[in-house]
C-alpha atoms as a PDB file:
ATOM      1  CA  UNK A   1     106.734 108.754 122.839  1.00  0.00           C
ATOM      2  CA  UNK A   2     110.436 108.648 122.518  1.00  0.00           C
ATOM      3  CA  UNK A   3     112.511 107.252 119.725  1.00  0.00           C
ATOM      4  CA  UNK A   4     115.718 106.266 119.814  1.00  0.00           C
ATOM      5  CA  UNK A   5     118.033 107.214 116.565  1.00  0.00           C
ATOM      6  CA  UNK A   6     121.019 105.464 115.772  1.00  0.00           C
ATOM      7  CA  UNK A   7     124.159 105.325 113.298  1.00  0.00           C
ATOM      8  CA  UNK A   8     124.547 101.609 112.751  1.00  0.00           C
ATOM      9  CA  UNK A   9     127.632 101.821 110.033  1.00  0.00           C
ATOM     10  CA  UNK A  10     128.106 103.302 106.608  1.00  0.00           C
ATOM     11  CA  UNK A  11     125.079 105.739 105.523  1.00  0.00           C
ATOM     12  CA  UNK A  12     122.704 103.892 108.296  1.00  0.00           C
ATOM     13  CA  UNK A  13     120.659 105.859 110.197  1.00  0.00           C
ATOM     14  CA  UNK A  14     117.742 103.648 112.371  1.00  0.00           C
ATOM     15  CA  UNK A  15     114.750 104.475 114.575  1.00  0.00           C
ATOM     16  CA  UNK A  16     113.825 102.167 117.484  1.00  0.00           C
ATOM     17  CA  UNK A  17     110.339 102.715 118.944  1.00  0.00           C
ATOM     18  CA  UNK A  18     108.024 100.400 121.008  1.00  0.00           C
ATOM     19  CA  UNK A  19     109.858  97.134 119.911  1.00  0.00           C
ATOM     20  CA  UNK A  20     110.417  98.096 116.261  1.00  0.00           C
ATOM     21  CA  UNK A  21     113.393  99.040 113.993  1.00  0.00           C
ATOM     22  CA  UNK A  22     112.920 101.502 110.793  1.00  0.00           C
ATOM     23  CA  UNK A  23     115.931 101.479 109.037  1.00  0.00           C
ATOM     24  CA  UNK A  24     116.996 103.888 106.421  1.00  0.00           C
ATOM     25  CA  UNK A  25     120.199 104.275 103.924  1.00  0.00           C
ATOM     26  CA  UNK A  26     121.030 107.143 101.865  1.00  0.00           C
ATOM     27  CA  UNK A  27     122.618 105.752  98.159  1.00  0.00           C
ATOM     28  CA  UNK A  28     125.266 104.920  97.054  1.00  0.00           C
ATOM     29  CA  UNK A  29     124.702 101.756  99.721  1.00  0.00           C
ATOM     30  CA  UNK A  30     120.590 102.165  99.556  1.00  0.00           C
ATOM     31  CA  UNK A  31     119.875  99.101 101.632  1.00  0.00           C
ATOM     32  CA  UNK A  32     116.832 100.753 102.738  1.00  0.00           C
ATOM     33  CA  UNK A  33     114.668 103.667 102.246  1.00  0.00           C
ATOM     34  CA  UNK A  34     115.757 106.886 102.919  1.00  0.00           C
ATOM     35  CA  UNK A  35     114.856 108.885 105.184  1.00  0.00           C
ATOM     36  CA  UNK A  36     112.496 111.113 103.375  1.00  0.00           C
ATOM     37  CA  UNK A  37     110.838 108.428 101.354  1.00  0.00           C
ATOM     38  CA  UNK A  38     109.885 107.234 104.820  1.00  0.00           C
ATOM     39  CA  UNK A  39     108.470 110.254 105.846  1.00  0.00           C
ATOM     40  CA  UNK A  40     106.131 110.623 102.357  1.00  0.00           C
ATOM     41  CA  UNK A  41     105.431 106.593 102.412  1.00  0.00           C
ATOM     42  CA  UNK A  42     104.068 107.729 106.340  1.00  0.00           C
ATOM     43  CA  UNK A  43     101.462 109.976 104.508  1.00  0.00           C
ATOM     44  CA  UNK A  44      99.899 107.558 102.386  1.00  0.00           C
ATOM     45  CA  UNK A  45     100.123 104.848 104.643  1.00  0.00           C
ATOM     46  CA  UNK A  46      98.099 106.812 107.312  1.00  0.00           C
ATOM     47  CA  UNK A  47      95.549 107.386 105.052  1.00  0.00           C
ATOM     48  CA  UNK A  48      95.163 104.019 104.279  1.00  0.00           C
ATOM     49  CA  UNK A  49      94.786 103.285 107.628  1.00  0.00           C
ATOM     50  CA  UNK A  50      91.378 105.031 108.118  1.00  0.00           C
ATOM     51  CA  UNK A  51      90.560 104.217 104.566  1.00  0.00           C
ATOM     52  CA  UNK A  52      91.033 100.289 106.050  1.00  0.00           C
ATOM     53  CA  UNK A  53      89.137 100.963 109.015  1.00  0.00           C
ATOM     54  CA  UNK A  54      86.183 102.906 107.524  1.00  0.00           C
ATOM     55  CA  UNK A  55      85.813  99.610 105.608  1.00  0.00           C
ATOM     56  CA  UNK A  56      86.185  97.438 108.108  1.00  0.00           C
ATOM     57  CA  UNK A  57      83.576  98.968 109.921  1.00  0.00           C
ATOM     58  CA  UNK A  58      81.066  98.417 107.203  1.00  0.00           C
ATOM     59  CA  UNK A  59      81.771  95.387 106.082  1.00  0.00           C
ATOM     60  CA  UNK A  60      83.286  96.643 102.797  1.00  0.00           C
ATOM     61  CA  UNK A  61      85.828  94.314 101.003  1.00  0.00           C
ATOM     62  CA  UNK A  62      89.489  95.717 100.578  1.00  0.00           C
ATOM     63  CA  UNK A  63      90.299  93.445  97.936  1.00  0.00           C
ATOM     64  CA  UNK A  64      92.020  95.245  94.830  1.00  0.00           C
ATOM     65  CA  UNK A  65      91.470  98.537  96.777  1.00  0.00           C
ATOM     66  CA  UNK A  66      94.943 100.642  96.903  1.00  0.00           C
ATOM     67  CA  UNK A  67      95.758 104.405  96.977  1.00  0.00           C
ATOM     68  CA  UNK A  68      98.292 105.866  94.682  1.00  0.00           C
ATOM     69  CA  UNK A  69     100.179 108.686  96.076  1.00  0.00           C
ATOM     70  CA  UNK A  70     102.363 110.921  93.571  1.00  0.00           C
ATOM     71  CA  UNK A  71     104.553 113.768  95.190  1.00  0.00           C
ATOM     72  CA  UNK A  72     105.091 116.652  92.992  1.00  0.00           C
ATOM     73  CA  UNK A  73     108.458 118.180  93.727  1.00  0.00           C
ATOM     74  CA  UNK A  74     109.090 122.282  93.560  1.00  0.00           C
ATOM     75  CA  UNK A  75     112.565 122.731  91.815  1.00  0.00           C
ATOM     76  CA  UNK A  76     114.583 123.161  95.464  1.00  0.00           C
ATOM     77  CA  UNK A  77     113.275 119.370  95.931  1.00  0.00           C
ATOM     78  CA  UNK A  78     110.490 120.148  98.664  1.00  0.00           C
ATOM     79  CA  UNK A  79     107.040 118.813  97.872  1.00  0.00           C
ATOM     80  CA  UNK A  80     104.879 121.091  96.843  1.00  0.00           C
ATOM     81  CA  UNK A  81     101.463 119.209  96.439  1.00  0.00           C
ATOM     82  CA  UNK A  82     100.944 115.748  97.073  1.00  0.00           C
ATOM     83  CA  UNK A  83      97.707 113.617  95.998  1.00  0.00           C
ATOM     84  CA  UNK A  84      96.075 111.039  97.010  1.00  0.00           C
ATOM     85  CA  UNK A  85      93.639 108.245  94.543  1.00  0.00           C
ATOM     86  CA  UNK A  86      91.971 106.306  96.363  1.00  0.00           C
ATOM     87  CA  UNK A  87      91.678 103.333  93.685  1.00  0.00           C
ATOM     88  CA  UNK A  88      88.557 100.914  94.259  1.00  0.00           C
ATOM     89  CA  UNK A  89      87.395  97.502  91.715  1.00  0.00           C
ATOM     90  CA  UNK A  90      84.533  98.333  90.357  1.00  0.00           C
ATOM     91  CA  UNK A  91      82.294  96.246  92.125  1.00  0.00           C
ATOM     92  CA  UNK A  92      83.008  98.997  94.959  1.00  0.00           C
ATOM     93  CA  UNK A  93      79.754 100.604  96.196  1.00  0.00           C
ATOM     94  CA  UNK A  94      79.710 104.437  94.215  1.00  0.00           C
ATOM     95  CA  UNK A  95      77.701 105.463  97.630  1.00  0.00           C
ATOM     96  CA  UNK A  96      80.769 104.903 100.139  1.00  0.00           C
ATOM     97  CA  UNK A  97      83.056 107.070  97.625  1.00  0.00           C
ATOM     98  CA  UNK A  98      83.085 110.527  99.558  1.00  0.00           C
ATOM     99  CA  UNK A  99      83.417 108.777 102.655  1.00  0.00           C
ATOM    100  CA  UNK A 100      86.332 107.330 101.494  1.00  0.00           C
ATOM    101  CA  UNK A 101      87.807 110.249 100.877  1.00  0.00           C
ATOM    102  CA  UNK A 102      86.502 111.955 104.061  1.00  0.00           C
ATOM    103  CA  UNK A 103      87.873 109.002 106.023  1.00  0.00           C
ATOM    104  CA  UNK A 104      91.502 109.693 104.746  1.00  0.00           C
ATOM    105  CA  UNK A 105      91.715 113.023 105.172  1.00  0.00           C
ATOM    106  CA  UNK A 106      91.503 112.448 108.927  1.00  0.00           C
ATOM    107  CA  UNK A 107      94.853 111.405 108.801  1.00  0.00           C
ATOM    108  CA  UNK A 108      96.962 112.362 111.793  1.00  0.00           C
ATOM    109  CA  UNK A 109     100.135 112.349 109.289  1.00  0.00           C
ATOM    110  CA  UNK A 110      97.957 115.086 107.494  1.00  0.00           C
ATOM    111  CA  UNK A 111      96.843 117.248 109.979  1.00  0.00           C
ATOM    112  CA  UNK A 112     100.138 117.365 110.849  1.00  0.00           C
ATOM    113  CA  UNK A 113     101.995 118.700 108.467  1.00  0.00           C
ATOM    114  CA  UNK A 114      98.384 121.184 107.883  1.00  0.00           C
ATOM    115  CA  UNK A 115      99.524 122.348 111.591  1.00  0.00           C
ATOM    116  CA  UNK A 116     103.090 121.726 111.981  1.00  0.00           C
ATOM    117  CA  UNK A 117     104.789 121.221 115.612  1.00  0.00           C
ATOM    118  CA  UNK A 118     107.539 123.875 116.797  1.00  0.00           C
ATOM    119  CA  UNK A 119     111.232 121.808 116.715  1.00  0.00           C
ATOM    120  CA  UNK A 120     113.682 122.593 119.118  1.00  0.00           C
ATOM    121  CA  UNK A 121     117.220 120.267 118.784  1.00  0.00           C
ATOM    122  CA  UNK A 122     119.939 120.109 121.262  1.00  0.00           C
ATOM    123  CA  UNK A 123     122.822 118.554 121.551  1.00  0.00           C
ATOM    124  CA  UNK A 124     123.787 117.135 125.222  1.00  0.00           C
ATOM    125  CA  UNK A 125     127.302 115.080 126.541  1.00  0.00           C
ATOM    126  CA  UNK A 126     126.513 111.468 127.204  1.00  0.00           C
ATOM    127  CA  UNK A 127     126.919 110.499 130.883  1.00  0.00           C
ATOM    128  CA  UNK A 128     129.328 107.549 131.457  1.00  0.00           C
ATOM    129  CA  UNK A 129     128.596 105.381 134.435  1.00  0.00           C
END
């Protein structure tokens, strides 16, 4: 998959995949998330997507079902634990409660970072036609 990164004015800096745009701003401006909050918001997000389809494949309702994610920062900034509540309403079946939790650990975002990919960057001249 290729993305396509961009600089369109001021602190701007915006994806383009498939047929969609994620912006991102860095304050003062902050007329979108930055970059990093992206890249966290990705984590819990992911998770919520199996959480979603484990229920969906059961029949479970979603209503008033969220996950809270809080990001505990070392003192250089980098995260250094992040967790993940998977809140339910109480009418929520107690039995499907590991699963839950089973289902969003399979998050690709997850076993990601658990296995992180080798980064090589390069910087090449444009070719003018």
């Amino acid at each position: 998959m290729e993305m396509i990164i961009d600089f369109p004015g001021g602190s701007r800096v915006d994806a383009h995949f498939r047929d969609h745009t994620i912006a991102t701003d860095q304050p003062p401006a902050d007329s979108a998330p930055m970059p990093f909050e992206v890249f966290l918001a990705s984590i819990g997000t992911c998770a919520g997507i199996y959480v979603l389809g484990f229920c969906k494949q059961r029949n479970l309702p979603t209503e008033g079902m969220r996950i809270v994610q809080r990001n505990h920062a070392a003192a250089n900034g980098m995260m250094e634990k992040i967790d993940l509540e998977i809140q339910v309403p109480p009418t929520f079946p107690a039995q499907y409660y590991d699963a839950l939790v089973r289902s969003a650990e399979l998050c690709k975002v997850k076993k990601t970072l658990e296995h992180p990919p080798r980064f090589e960057v390069t910087a090449t001249k444009i070719e003018m036609a």
